[in-house]
Protein backbone atom coordinates (compact mmCIF):
# COMPACT_ATOMS: atom_id res chain seq x y z
CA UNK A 1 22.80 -43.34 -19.65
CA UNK A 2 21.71 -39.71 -19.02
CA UNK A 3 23.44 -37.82 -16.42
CA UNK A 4 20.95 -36.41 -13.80
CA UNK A 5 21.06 -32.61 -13.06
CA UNK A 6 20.72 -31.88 -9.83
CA UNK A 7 19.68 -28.58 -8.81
CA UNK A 8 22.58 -27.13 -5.97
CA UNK A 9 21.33 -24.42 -3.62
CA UNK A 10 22.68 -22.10 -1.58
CA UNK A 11 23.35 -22.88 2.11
CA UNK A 12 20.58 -20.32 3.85
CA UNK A 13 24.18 -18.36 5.32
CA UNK A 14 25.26 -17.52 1.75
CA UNK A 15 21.84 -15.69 1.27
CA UNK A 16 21.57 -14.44 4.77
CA UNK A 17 25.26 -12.86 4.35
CA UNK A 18 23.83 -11.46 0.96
CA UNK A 19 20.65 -10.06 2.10
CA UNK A 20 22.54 -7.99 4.94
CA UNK A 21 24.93 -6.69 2.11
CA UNK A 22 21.61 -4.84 0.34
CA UNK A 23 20.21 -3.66 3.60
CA UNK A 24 23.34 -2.51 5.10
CA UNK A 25 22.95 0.41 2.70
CA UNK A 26 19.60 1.63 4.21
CA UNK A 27 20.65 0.88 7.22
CA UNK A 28 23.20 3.21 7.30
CA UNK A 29 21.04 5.94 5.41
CA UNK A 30 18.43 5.44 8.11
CA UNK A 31 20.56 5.97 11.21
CA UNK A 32 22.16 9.03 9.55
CA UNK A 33 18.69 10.32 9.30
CA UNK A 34 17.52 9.71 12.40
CA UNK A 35 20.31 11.59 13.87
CA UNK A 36 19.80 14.22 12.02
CA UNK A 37 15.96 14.54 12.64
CA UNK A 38 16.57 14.26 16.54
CA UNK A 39 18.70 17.34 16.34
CA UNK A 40 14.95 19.56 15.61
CA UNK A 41 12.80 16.70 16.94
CA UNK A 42 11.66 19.14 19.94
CA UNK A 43 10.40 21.55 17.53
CA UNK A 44 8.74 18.76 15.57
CA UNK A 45 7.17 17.46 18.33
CA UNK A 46 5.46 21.07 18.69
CA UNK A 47 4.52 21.46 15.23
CA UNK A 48 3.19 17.79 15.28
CA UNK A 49 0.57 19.01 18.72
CA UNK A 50 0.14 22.48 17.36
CA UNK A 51 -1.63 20.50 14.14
CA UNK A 52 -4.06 18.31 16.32
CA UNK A 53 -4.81 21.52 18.45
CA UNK A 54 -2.38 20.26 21.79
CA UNK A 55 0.13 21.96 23.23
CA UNK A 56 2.61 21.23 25.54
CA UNK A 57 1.43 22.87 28.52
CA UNK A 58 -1.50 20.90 28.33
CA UNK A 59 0.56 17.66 29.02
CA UNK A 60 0.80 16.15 32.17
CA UNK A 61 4.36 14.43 32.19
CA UNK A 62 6.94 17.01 31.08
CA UNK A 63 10.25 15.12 31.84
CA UNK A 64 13.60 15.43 30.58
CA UNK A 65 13.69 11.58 30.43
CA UNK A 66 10.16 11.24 28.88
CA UNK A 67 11.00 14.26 26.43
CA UNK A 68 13.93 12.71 25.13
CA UNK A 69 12.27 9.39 24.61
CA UNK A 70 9.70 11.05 22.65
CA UNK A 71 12.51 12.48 20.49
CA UNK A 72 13.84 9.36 19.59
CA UNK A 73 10.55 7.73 19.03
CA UNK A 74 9.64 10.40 16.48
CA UNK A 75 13.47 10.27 14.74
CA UNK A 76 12.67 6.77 14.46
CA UNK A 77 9.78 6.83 12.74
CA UNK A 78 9.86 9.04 10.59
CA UNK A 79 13.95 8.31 9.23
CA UNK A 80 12.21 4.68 8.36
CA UNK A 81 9.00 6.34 6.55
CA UNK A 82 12.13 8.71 4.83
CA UNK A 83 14.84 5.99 4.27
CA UNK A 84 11.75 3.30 2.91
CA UNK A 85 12.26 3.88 -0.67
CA UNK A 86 15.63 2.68 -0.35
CA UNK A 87 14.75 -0.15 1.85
CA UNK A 88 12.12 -1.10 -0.26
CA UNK A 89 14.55 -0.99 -3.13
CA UNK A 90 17.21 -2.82 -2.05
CA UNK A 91 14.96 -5.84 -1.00
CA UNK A 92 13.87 -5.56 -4.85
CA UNK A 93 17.15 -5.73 -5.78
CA UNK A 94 17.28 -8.99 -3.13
CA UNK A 95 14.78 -10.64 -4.73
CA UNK A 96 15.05 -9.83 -8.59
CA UNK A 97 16.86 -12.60 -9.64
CA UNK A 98 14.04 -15.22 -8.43
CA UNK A 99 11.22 -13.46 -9.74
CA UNK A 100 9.42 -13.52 -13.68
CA UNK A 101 9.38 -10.58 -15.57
CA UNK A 102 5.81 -10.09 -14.59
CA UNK A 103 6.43 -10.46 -10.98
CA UNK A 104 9.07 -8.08 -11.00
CA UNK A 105 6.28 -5.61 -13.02
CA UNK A 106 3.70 -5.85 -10.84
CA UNK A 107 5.93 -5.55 -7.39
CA UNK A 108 7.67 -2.68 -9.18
CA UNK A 109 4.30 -1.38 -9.75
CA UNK A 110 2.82 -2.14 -5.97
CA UNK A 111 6.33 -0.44 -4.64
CA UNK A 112 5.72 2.76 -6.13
CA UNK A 113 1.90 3.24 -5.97
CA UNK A 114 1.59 1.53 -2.98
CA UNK A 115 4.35 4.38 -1.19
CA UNK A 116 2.89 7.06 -2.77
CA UNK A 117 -0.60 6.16 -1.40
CA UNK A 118 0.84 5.60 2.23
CA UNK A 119 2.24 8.91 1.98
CA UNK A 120 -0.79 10.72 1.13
CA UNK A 121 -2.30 8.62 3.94
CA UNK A 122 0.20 10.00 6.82
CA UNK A 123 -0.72 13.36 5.46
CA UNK A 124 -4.77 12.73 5.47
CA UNK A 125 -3.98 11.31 8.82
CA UNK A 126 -2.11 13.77 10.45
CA UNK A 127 -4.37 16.24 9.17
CA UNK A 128 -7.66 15.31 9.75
CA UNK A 129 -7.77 11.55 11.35
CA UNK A 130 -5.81 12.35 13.96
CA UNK A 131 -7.02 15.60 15.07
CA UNK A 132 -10.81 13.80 14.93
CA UNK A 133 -9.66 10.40 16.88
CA UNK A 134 -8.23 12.44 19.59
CA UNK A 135 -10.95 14.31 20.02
CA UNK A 136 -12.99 11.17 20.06
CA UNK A 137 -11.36 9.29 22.73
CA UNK A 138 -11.18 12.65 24.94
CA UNK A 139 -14.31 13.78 24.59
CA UNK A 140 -16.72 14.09 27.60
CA UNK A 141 -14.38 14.22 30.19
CA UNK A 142 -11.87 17.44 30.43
CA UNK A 143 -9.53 15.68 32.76
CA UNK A 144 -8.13 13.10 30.31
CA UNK A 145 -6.26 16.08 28.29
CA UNK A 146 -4.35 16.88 31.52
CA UNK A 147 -3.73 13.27 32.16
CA UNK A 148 -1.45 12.81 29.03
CA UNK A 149 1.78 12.52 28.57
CA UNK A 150 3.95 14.36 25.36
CA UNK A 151 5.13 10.32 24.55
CA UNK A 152 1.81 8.79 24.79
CA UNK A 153 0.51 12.15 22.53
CA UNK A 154 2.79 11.19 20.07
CA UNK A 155 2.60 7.76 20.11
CA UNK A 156 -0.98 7.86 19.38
CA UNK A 157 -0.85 10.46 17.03
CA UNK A 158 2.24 8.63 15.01
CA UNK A 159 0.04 5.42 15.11
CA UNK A 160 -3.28 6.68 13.78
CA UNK A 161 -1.05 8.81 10.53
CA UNK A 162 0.73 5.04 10.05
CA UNK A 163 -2.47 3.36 10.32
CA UNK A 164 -4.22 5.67 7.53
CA UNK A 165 -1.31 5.17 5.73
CA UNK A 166 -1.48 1.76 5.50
CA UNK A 167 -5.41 1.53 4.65
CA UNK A 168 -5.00 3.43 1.81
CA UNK A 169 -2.44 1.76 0.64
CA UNK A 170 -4.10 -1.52 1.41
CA UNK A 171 -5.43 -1.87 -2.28
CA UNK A 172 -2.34 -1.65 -4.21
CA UNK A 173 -0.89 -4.60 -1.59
CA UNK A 174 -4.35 -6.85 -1.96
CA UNK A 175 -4.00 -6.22 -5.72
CA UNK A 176 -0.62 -7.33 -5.81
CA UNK A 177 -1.65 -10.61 -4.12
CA UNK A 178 -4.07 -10.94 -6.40
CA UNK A 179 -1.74 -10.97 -9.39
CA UNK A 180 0.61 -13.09 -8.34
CA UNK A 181 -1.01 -16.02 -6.47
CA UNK A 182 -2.31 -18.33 -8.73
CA UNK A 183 -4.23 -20.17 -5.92
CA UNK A 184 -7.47 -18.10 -5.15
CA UNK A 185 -8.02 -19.64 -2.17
CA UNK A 186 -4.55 -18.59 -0.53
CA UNK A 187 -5.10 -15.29 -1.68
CA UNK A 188 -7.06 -14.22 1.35
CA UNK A 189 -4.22 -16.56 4.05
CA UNK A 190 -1.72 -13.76 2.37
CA UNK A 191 -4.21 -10.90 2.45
CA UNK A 192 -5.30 -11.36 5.96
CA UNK A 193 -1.96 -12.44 7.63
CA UNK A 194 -1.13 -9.34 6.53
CA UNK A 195 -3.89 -7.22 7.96
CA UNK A 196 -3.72 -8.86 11.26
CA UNK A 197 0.13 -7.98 11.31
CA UNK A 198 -0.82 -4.04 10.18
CA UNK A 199 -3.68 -4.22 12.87
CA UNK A 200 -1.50 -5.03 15.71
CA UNK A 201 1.50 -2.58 14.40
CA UNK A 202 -0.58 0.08 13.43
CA UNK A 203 -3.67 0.15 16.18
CA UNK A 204 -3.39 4.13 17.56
CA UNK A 205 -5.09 2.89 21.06
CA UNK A 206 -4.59 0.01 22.64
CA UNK A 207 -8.09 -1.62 22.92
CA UNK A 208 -9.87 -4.83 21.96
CA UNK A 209 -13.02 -2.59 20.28
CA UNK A 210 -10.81 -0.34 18.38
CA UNK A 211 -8.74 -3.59 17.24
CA UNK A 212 -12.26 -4.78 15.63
CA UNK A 213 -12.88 -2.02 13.85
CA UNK A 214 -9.24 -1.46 12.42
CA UNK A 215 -8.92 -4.63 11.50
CA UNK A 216 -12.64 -4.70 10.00
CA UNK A 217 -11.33 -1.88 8.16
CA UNK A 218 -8.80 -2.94 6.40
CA UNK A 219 -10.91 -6.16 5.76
CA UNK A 220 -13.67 -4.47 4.07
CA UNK A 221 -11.12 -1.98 1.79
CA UNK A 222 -8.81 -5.59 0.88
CA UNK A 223 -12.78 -7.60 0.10
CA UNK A 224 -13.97 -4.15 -2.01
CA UNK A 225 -10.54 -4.01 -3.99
CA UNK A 226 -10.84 -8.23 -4.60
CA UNK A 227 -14.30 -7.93 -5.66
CA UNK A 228 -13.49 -5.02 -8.00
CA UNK A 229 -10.60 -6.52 -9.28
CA UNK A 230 -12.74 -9.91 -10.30
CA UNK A 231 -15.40 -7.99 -11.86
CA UNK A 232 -13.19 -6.35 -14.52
CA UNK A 233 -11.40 -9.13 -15.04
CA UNK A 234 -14.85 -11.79 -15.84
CA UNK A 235 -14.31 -13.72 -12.80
């Protein structure tokens, strides 16, 4: 009689232990950065205001304890928008070995674009979207400007350059999804888990009405880029 194969796995430990042996790497990389970035972080932080027309004598809370949080707030995002490549990397190098040659295409593809994209977004972000949303949610009343602090600044600056960021690189993530789910009707489980993730990450204000209308944003780019997508393709 014919032997039966059995299929043996690894115990989830064995790839657990692997997985921190590719982002141990990074890891390092991004710590070193950060480091290194809080060493000018003060005159970032300046540069950062000076571009969204705030300065620092405009801000309420000037603390030493409040300054220095800001300074590792800003080293730590911006060594993980540095040190992502490399992240993003060695999780491709994690997951090679289970993926099909056209998987590993199309996420190679979706890496790439989908990074350069978010770049350009942090720069269209801090350049124009942030300056504009500021100005939005202080306008018609004078005294808000004095009532901010440099961390909340920041914060909300930070968030709204991730969060265009992310929305223009929402396409090249939906059209990944699209490629390689085979089920059409998951497709839009993956695609909106993710939004709702980005939405709560990414939000620059905490408020139920700007929620909406982040999250209705990235809705209607992911729906636009699906509906594209099926029209050139005949279906």
């Amino acid at each position: 009689p014919a032997v039966e194969s059995k299929e043996i796995s690894s115990p989830l430990s064995t790839h657990l232990e692997e997985l921190r042996s590719y982002l141990l790497l990074p890891f390092i990389i991004n710590i070193i950065i950060m480091v290194m970035i809080i060493s000018f972080a003060s005159s970032l932080i300046t540069e950062i205001l000076d571009l969204v027309d705030l300065e620092l004598k405009q801000l309420s809370t000037y603390s030493p304890v409040e300054f220095f949080k800001t300074k590792i707030y800003i080293s730590f995002v911006f060594s993980i928008i540095f040190s992502m490549p490399l992240w993003l990397i060695s999780i491709y190098n994690f997951s090679k070995p289970g993926l099909t040659s056209n998987e590993s295409k199309n996420i190679r593809f979706t890496f790439v674009g989908g990074f350069t994209l978010f770049i350009l977004g942090c720069v269209v972000g801090l350049q124009f979207v942030a300056p504009r949303f500021l100005n939005f949610i202080l306008s018609n009343n004078d005294l808000i400007v004095e009532n901010l602090s440099v961390y909340e600044s920041i914060k909300i600056i930070i968030s709204t350059i991730i969060f265009t960021g992310l929305l223009i690189s929402t396409p090249i993530i939906t059209l990944l999804v699209n490629r390689i789910v085979s089920n059409r009707k998951e497709i839009r489980k993956y695609i909106y888990t993710f939004i709702l993730i980005i939405a709560i990450v990414a939000t620059p204000k905490p408020s139920m009405i700007l929620n909406l209308i982040f999250l209705l944003s990235f809705v209607f780019i992911a729906e636009i880029t699906l509906f594209a997508a099926r029209r050139v393709n005949g279906s």
